[in-house]
Protein backbone atom coordinates (compact mmCIF):
# COMPACT_ATOMS: atom_id res chain seq x y z
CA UNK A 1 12.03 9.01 -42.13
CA UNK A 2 11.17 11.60 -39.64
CA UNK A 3 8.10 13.46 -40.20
CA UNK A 4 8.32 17.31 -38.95
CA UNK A 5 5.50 19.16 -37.49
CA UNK A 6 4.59 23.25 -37.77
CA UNK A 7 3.74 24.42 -34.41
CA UNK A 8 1.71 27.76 -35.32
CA UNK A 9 3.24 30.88 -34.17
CA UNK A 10 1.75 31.69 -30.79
CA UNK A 11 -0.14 35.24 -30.73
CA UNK A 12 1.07 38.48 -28.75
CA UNK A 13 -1.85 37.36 -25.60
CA UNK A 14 -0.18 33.87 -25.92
CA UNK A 15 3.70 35.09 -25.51
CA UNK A 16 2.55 37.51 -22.51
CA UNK A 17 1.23 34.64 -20.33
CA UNK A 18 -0.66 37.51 -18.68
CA UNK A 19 -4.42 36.81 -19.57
CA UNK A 20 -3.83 32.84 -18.49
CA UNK A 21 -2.69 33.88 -15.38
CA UNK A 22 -5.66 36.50 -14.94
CA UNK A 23 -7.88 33.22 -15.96
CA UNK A 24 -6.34 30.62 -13.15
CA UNK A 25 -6.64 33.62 -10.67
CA UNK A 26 -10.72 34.33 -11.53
CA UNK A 27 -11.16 30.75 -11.22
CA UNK A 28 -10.09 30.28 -8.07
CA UNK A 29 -11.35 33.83 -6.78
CA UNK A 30 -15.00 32.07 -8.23
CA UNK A 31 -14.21 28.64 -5.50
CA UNK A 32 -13.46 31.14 -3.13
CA UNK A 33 -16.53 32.84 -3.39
CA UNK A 34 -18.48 30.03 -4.08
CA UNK A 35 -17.21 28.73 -0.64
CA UNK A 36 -17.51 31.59 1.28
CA UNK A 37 -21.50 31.63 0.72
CA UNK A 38 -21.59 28.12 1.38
CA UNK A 39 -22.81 27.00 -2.29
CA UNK A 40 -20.08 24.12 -2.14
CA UNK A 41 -17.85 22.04 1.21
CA UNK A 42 -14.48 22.12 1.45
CA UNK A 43 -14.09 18.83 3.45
CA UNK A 44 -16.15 16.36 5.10
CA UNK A 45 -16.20 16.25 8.44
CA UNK A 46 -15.63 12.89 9.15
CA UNK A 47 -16.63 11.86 12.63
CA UNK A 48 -20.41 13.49 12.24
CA UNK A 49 -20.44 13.09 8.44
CA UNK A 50 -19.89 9.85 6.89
CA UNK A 51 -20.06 8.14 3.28
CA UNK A 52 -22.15 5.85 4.08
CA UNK A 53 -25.35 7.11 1.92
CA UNK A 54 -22.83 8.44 -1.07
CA UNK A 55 -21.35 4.78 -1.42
CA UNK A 56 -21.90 3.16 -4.46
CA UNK A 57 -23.87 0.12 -4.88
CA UNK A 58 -20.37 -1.57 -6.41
CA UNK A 59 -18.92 -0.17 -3.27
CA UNK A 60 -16.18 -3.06 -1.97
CA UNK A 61 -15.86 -3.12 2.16
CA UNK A 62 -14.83 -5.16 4.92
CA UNK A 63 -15.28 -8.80 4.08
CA UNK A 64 -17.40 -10.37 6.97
CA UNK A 65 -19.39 -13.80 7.69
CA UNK A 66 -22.86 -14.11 7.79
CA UNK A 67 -25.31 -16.41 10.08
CA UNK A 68 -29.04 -17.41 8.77
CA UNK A 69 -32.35 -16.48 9.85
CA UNK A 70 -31.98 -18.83 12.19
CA UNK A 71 -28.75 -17.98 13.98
CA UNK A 72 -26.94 -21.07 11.95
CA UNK A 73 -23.61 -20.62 10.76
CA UNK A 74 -23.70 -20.67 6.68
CA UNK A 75 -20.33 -21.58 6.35
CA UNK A 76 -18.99 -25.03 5.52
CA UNK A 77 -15.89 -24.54 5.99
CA UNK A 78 -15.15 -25.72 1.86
CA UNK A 79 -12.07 -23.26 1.60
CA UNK A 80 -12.68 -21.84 -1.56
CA UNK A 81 -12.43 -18.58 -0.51
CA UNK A 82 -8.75 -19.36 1.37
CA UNK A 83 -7.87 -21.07 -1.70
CA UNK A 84 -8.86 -18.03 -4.23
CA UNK A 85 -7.91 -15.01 -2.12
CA UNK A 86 -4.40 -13.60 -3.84
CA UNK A 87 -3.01 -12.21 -0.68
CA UNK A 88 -3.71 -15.32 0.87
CA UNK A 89 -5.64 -12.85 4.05
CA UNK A 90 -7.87 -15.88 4.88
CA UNK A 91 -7.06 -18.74 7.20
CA UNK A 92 -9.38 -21.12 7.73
CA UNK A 93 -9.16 -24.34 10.03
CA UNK A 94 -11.80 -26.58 9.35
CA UNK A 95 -13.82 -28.92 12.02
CA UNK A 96 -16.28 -32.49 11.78
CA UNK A 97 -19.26 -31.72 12.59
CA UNK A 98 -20.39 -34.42 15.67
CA UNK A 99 -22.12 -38.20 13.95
CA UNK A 100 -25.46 -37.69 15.46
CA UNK A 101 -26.15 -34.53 14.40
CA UNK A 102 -29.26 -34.23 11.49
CA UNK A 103 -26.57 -31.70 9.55
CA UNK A 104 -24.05 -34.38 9.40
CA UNK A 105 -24.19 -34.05 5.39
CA UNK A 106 -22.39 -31.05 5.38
CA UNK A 107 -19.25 -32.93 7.28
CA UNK A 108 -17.38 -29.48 8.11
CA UNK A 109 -17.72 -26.48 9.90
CA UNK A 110 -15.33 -23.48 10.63
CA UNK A 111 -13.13 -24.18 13.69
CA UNK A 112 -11.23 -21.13 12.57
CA UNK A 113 -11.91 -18.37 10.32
CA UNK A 114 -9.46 -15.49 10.43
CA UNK A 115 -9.04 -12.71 7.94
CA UNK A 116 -5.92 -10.72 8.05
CA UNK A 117 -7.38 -6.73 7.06
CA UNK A 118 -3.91 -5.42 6.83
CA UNK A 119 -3.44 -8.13 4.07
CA UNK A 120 -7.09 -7.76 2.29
CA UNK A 121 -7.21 -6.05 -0.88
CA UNK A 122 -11.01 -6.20 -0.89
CA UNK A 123 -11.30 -7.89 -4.16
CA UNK A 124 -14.40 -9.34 -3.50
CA UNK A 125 -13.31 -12.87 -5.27
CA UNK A 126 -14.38 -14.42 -1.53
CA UNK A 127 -17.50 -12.98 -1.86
CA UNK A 128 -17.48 -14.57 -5.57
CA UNK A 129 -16.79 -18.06 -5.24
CA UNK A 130 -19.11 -19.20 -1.60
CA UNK A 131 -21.18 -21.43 -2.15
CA UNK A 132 -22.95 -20.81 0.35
CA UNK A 133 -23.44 -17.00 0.42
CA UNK A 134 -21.61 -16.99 3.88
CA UNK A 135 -19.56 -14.52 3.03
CA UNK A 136 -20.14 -10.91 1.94
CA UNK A 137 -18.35 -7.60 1.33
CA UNK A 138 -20.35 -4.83 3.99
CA UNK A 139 -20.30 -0.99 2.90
CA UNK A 140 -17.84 -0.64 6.30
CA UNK A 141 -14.39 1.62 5.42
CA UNK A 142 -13.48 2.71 8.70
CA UNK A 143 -11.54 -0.31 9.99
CA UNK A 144 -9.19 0.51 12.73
CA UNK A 145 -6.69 -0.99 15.19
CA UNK A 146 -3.95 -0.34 17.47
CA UNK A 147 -1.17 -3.11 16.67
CA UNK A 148 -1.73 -5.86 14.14
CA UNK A 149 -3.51 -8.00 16.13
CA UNK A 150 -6.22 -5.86 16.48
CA UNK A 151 -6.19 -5.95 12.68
CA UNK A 152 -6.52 -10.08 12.26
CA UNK A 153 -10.54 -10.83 12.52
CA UNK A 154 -11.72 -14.17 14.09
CA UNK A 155 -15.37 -15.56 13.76
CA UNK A 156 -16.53 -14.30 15.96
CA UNK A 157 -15.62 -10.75 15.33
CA UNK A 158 -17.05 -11.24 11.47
CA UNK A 159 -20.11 -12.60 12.36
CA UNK A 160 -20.25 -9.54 14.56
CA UNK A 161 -19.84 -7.38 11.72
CA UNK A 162 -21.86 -9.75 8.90
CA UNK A 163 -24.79 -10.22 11.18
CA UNK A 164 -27.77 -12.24 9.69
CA UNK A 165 -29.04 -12.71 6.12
CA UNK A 166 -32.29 -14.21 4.94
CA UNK A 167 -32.50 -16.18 1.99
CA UNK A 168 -31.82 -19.67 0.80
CA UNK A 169 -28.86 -21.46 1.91
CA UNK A 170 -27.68 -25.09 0.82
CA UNK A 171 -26.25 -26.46 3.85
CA UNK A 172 -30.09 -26.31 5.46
CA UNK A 173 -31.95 -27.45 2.31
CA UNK A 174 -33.27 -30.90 3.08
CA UNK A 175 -33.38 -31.32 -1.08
CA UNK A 176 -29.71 -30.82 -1.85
């Protein structure tokens, strides 16, 4: 069974419409003013003003790779993060790493490590699962290219954007 509601009759100020109206126009004539005597901005102005200190600590960028202290590549190359991305942006081809060398342990080293931005949803799950803290999410949003190409990152353009971290990684540590 249906169940009928009252609406209360609306009031003679209600039916004219006329004092809402005069209330949306005050507000706007109070931005306006406001605006005028520079008590709030408009826009940003992007080129010479940037995010970049209003960001969030939770803020979600460009995913990018990271070397050591040492200039070392932290990555083993374990494809986690290829395996785990859901847009499947990441493409990684994995290499041996040569039988005399003291880091032989590790066995693998990106050969290849692409990541498709147009593709990227910036979920951070990469970031997530690394073992090896080798990969990280930077506080970068302006990310820009002329075809998509431009758009697919190699290693060597994320390490250019990851730079170095300090800290303790696995694949140096003599005790793992």
């Amino acid at each position: 069974m249906a169940i009928t509601i009252q609406r209360p009759p609306l009031t003679l100020k209600e039916k004219l419409y006329v004092p809402a109206i005069f209330s949306g126009l005050a507000t706007t004539l109070k931005h306006l003013v406001n605006m005028l005597l520079g008590k709030t901005h408009v826009a940003m102005q992007y080129p010479e003003e940037k995010w970049d200190s209003h960001l969030p600590s939770y803020y979600r960028g460009a995913p990018a790779l990271v070397k050591d202290e040492h200039g070392r590549e932290r990555c083993v190359a374990c494809q986690l993060c290829e395996f785990i991305c859901p847009p499947r942006a990441i493409t990684i081809k994995p290499g041996e790493i040569a039988e005399g060398d003291k880091f032989r342990k590790v066995e693998k080293f990106p050969q290849a490590f692409d990541i498709d931005m147009i593709r990227c949803i910036y979920c951070g799950l990469c970031e997530e699962v690394c073992p090896e803290q080798a990969i990280f999410l930077q506080k970068q949003y302006a990310i820009t290219g002329l075809s998509r190409a431009e758009m697919v990152h190699d290693k060597e353009k994320l390490y250019e954007i990851g730079g170095l971290k300090t800290g303790l990684v696995h694949k140096w540590n003599d005790k793992k």
